[in-house]
Protein backbone atom coordinates (compact mmCIF):
# COMPACT_ATOMS: atom_id res chain seq x y z
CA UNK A 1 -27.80 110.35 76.20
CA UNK A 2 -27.00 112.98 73.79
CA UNK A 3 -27.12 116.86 74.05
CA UNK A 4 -29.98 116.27 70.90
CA UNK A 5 -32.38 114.14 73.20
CA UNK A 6 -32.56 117.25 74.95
CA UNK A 7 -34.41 119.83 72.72
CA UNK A 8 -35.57 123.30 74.17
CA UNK A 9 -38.84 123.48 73.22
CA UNK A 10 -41.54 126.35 73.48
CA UNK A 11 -42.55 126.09 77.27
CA UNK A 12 -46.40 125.86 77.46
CA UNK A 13 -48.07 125.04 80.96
CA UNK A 14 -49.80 121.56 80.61
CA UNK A 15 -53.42 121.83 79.68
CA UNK A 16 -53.91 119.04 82.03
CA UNK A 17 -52.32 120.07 84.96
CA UNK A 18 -54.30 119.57 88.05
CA UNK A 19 -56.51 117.08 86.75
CA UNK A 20 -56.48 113.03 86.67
CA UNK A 21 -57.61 111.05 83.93
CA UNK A 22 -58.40 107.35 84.19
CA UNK A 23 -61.11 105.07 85.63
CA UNK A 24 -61.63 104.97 89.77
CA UNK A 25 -59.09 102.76 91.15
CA UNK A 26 -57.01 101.84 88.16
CA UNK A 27 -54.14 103.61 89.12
CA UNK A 28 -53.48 101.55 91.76
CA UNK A 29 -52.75 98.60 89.88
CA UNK A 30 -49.25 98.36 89.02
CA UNK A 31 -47.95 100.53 92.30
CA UNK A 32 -45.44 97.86 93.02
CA UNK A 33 -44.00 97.73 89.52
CA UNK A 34 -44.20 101.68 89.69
CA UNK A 35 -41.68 101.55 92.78
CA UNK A 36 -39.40 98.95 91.61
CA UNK A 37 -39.13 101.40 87.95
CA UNK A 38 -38.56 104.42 90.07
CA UNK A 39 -35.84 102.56 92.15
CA UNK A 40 -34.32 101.45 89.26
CA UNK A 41 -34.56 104.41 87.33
CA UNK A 42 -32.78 107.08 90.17
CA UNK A 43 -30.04 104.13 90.91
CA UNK A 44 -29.02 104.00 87.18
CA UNK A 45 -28.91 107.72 87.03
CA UNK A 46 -27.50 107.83 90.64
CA UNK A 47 -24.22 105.67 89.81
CA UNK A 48 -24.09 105.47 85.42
CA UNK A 49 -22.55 108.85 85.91
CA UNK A 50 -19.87 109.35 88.54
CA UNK A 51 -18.59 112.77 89.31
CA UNK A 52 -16.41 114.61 87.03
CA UNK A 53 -12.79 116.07 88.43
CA UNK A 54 -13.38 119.60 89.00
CA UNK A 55 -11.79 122.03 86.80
CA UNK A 56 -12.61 125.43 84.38
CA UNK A 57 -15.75 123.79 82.35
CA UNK A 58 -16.70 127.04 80.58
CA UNK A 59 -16.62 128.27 77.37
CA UNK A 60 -16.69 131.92 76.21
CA UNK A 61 -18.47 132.83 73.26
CA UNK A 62 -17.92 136.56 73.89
CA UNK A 63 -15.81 138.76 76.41
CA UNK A 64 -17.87 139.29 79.55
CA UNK A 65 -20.89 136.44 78.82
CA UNK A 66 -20.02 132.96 79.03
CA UNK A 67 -21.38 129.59 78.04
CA UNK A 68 -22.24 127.21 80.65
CA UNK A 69 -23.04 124.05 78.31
CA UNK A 70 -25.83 123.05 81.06
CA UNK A 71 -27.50 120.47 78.70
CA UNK A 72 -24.18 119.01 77.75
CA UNK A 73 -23.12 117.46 81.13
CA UNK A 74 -26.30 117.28 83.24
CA UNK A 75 -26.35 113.75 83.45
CA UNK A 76 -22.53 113.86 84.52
CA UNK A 77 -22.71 116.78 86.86
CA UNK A 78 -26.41 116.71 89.28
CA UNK A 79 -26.15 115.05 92.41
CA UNK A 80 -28.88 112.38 91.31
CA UNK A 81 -28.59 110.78 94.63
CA UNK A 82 -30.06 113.79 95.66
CA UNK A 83 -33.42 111.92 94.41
CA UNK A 84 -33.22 109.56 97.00
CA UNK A 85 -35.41 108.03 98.61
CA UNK A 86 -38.39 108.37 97.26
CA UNK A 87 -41.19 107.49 99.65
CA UNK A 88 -44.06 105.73 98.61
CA UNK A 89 -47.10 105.48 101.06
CA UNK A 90 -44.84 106.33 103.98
CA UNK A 91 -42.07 103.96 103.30
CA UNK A 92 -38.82 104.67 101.75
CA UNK A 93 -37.43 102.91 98.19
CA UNK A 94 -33.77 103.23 97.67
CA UNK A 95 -30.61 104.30 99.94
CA UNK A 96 -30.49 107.79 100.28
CA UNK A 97 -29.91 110.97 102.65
CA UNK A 98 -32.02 113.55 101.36
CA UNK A 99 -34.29 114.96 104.22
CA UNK A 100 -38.49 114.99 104.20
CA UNK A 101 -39.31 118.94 104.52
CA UNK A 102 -40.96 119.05 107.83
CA UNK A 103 -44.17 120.01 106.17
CA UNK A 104 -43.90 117.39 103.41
CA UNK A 105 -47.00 114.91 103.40
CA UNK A 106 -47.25 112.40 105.85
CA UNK A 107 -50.61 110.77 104.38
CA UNK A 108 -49.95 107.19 103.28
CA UNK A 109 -53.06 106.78 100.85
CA UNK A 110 -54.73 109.63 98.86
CA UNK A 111 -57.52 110.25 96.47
CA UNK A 112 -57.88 112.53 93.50
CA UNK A 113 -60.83 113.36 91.24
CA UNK A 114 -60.50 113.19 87.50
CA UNK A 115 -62.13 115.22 85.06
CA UNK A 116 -65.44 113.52 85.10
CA UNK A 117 -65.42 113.49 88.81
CA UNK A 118 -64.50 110.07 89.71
CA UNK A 119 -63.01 109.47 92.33
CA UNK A 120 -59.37 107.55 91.88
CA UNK A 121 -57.25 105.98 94.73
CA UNK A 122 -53.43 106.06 95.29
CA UNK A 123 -50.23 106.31 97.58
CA UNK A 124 -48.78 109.19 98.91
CA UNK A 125 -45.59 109.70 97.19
CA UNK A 126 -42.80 112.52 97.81
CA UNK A 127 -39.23 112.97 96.49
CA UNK A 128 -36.67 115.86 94.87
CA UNK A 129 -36.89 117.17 91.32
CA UNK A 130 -34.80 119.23 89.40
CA UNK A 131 -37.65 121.91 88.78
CA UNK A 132 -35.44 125.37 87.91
CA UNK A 133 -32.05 126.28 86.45
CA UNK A 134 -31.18 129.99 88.52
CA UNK A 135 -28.40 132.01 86.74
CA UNK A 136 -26.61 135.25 87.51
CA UNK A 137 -24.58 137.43 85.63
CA UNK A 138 -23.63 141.15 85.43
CA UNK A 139 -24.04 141.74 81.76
CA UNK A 140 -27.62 142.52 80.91
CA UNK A 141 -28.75 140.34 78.08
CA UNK A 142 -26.02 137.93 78.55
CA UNK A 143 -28.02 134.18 79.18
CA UNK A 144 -24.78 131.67 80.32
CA UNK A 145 -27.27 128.41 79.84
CA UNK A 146 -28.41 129.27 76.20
CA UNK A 147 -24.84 130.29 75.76
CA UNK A 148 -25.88 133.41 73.64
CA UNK A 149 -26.05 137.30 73.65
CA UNK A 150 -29.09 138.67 73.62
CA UNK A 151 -29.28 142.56 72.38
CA UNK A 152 -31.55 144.54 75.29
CA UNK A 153 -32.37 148.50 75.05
CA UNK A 154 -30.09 149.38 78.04
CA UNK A 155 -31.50 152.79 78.36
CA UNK A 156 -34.65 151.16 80.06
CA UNK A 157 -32.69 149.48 82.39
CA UNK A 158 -31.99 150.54 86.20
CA UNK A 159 -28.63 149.55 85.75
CA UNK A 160 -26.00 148.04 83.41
CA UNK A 161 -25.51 145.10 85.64
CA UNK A 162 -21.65 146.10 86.14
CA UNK A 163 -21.61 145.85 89.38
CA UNK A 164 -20.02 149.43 89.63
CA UNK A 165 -21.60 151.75 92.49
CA UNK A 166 -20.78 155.10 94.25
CA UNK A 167 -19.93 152.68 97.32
CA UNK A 168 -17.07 149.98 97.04
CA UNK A 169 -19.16 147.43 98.65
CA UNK A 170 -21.82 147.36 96.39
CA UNK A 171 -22.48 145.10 93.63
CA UNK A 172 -25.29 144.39 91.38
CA UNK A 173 -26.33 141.46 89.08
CA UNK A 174 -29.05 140.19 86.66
CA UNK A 175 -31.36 136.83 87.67
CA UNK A 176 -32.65 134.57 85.06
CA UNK A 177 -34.99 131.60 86.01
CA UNK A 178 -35.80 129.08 83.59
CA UNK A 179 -38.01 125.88 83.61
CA UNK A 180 -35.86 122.80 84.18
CA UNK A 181 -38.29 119.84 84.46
CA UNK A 182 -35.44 117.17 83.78
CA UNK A 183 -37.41 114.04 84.35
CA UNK A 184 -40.16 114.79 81.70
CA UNK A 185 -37.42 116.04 79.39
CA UNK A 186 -35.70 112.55 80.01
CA UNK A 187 -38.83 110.65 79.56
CA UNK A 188 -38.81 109.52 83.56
CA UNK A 189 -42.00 108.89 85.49
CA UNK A 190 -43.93 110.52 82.70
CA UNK A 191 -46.46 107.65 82.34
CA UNK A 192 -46.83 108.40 86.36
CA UNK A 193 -49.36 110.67 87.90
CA UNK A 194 -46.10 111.84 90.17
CA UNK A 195 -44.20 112.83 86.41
CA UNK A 196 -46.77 115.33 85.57
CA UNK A 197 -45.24 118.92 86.04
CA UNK A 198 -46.25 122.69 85.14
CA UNK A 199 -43.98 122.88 82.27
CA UNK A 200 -42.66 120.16 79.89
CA UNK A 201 -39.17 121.54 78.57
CA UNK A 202 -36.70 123.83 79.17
CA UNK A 203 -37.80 127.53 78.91
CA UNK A 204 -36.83 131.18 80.06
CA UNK A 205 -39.42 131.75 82.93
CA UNK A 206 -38.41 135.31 84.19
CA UNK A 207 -35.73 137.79 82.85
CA UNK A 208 -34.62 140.73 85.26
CA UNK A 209 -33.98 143.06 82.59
CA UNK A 210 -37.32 143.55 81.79
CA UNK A 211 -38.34 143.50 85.57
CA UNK A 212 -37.63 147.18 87.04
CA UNK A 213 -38.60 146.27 90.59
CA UNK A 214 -35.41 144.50 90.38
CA UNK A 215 -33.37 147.12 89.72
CA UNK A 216 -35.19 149.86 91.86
CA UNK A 217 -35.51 149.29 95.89
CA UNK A 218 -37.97 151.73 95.77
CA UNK A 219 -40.00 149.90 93.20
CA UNK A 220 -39.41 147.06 95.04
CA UNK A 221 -40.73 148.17 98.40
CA UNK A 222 -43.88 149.75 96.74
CA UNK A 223 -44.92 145.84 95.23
CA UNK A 224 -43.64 143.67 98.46
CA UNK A 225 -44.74 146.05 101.19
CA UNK A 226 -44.00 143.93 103.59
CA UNK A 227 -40.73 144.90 103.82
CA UNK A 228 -41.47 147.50 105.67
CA UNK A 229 -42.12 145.57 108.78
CA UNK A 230 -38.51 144.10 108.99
CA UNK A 231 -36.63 147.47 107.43
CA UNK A 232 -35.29 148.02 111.12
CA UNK A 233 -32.31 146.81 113.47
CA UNK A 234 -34.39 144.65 115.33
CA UNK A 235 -35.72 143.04 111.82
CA UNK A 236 -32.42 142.72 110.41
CA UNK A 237 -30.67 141.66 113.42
CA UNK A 238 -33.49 138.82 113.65
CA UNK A 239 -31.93 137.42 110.82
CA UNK A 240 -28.60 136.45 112.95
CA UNK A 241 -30.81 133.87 114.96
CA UNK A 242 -31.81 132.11 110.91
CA UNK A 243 -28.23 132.44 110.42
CA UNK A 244 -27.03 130.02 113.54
CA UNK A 245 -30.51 128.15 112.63
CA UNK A 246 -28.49 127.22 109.75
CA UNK A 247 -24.94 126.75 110.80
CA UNK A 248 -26.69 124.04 112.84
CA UNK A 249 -28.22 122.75 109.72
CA UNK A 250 -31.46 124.05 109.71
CA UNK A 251 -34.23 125.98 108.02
CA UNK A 252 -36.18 128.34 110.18
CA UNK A 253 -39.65 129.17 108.84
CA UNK A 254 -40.65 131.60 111.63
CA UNK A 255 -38.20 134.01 110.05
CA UNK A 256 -39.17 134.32 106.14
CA UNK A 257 -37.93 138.03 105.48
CA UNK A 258 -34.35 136.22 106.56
CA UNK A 259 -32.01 133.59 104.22
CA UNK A 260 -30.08 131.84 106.43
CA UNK A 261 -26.21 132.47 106.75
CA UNK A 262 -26.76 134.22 103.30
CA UNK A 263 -28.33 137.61 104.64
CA UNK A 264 -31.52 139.60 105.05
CA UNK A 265 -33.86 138.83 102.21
CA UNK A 266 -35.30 141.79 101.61
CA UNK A 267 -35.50 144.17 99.40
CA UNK A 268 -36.14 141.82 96.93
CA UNK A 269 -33.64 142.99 94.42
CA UNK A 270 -30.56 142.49 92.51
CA UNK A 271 -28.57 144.66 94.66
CA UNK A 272 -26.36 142.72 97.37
CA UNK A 273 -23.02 143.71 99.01
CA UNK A 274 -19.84 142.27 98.06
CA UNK A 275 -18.30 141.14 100.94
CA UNK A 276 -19.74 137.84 101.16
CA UNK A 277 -18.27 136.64 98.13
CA UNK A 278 -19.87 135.38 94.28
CA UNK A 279 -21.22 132.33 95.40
CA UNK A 280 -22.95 133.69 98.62
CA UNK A 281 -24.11 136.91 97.22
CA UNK A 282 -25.94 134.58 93.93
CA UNK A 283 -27.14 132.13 96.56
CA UNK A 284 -28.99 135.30 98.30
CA UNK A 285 -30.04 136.25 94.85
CA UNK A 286 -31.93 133.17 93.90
CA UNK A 287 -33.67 132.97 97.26
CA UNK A 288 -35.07 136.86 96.58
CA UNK A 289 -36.07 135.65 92.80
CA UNK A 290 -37.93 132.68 93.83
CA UNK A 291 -39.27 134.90 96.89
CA UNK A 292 -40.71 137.46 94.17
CA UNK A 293 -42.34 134.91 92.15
CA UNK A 294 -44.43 133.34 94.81
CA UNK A 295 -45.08 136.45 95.79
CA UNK A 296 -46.33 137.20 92.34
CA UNK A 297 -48.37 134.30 92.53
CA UNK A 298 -45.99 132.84 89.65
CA UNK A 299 -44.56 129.97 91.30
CA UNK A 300 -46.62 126.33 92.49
CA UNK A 301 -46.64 124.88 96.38
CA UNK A 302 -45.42 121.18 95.27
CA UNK A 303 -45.65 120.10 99.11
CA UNK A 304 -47.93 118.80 101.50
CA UNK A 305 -51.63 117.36 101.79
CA UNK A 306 -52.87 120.49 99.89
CA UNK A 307 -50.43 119.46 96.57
CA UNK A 308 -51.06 116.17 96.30
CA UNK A 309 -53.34 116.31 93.24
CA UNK A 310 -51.95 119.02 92.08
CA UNK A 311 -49.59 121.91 92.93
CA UNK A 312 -51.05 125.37 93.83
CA UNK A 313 -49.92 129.03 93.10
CA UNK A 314 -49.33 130.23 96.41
CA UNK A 315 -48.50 134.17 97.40
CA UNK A 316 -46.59 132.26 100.21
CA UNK A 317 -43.11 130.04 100.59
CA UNK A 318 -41.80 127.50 102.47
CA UNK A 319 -38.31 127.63 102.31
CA UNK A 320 -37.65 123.93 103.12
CA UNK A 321 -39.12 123.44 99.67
CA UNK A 322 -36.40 123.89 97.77
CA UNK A 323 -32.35 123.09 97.86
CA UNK A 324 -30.04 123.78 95.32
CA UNK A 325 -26.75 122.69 93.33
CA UNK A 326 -24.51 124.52 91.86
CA UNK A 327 -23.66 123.34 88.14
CA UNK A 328 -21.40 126.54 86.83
CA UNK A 329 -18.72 127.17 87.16
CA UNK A 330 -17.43 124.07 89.26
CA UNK A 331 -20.79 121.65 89.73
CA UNK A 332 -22.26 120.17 93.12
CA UNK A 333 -22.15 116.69 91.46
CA UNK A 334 -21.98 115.21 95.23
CA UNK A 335 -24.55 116.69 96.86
CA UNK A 336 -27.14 119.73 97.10
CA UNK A 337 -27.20 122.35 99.58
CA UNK A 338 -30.45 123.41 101.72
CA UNK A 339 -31.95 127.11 101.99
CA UNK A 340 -29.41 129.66 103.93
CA UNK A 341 -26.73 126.49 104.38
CA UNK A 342 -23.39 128.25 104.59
CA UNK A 343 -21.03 128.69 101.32
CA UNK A 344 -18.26 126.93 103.51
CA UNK A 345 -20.11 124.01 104.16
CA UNK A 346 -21.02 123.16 100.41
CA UNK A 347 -17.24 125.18 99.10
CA UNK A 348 -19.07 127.48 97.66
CA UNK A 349 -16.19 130.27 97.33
CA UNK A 350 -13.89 127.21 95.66
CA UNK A 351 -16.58 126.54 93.21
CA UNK A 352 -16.09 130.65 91.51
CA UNK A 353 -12.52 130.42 89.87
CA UNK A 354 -10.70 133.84 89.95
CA UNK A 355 -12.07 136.36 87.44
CA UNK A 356 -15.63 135.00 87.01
CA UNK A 357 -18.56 136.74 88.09
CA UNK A 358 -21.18 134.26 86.60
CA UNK A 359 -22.93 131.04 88.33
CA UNK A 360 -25.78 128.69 87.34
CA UNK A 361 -27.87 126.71 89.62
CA UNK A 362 -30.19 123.85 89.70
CA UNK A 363 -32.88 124.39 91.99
CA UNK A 364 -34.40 121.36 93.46
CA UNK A 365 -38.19 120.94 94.76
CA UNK A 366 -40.04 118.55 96.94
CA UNK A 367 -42.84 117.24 95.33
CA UNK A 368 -45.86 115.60 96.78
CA UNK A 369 -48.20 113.76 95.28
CA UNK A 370 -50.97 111.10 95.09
CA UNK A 371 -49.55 108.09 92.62
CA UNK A 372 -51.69 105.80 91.00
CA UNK A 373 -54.41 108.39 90.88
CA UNK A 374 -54.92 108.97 87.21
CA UNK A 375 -52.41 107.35 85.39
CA UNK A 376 -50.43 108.15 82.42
């Protein structure tokens, strides 16, 4: 696989998202074959491309923005075990360790309508996918995964993303979310109800630099009011009990305005402090950005009985929907780390070499959804 079978493309939602095409019932045929190609499939991806030794893998094309090369070694560097096992009507296909969100789909057959109202029959199926690349930088209009320079009017911006402050433990940097739907982009599970995602390439979904709630707290708290009910000590110091949640390893969904061992969520900016380190402070970050777009309405619910025909915009999140890997600087290639999990447990602070201030993530998300029901 070449970086040219990987072409960013103009990313359009799918017309046909949602809906199921296909007569009743002939999805069904074939599930058996369908789990034996999906085994097959994540095991070749899972073990063709061992881990590569850890080491400086950027390259600067310009002082202060660098080039992460993401297309160039993301077969080499995601933890494709990650993908496994994929469950199919309630039983799992292939050896893996990834855990079922606790409000994942425990149906074992489903149904969907197609677009002339038939009814079509299927198994429940639910796995990981690579659904977002997250990336971080100081200098505005710098994009590390397109590896290029973008010229922005900096006099409508809050900040210029330095990082500088009237306080030493301040810092400040720009979020960029992009559309990462790696198996359609390698041609996996597309003929598969279960392969059918919002996007189908790579594309730049949100930009901070042209988002000024994310460079103004006070913007911020005027759009997410609900920040107002935790902007105390007892709110903040709720967050400790999320924290131990997840030096245990787990995710605590009774406290959303909290990110684990990563810090108070709110305000839902790019302002953090610096004590925590690069890699903690960027993992807070891309909690808060996918925060704001669900709460924008922006951002699908891929989980559970409600997602299983399709995925719904929700105003909502539950943060056991997504994990993530770090790919830049120094790549996760052996495993992914879950919402709030602490930097030391994944070596996050190893994975930021001296002197750089950038990181890129890939953000995985449980997907749920009814195979066989509609086809290809």
């Amino acid at each position: 696989m070449t970086e040219e079978n990987i072409r960013i493309k103009a990313g359009k939602e799918r017309p046909d998202e949602g809906k199921t095409h296909g007569r009743s019932g002939s999805g069904v045929i074939g599930i058996q074959r369908a789990a034996v190609f999906i085994m097959g499939a994540v095991t070749v991806l899972a073990t063709a491309f061992p881990a590569i030794a850890a080491g400086n893998r950027g390259e600067y094309s310009g002082i202060g923005c660098p080039r992460a090369n993401i297309l160039g070694k993301v077969l080499s560097d995601l933890p494709w075990s990650e993908v496994l096992p994929v469950y199919l009507g309630g039983t799992a296909v292939g050896q893996g360790s990834s855990p079922v969100p606790e409000n994942a789909s425990r149906k074992k057959v489903c149904g969907c309508r197609d677009s002339l109202g038939a009814m079509n029959y299927g198994v429940v199926m639910g796995m990981w996918e690579p659904a977002f690349l997250a990336e971080f930088t100081r200098k505005p209009g710098c994009f590390p995964v397109l590896g290029a320079e973008i010229p922005v009017p900096e006099n409508t911006l809050g900040s210029l993303g330095s990082g500088l402050d009237g306080g030493s433990d301040i810092g400040f940097l720009h979020a960029h979310l992009y559309s990462f739907p790696l198996f359609a982009m390698l041609n996996l599970f597309s003929d598969l109800n279960c392969g059918r995602s919002e996007y189908l390439d790579m594309d730049l979904l949100y930009a901070s630099e042209l988002d000024p709630a994310w460079q103004s707290e006070l913007r911020a708290l005027r759009e997410f009011p609900e920040s107002r009910l935790t902007a105390s000590a007892a709110g903040v110091s709720s967050c400790g009990a999320d924290a131990m949640a997840a030096y245990n390893g787990k995710v605590n969904n009774a406290l959303p305005h909290c990110a684990g061992a990563w810090g108070y969520l709110y305000p839902l900016t790019g302002w953090t402090g610096t004590s925590g380190g690069t890699a903690e402070n960027t993992s807070l970050l891309a909690a808060r950005m996918l925060t704001l777009l669900h709460r924008r309405g922006l951002l699908r619910n891929t989980m559970g009985d409600q997602a299983l025909c399709s995925g719904e915009h929700s105003l909502t999140m539950d943060k056991t929907l997504y994990r993530f890997s770090m790919i830049y600087p120094v790549p996760e290639s052996g495993r992914s780390h879950f919402w709030g999990e602490p930097v030391t447990a994944w070596q996050g602070d190893m994975r930021i070499p001296p002197g750089v201030h950038e990181a890129v993530y890939v953000v995985w998300r449980y997907r749920n959804c009814c195979l066989g029901a509609g086809g290809g």
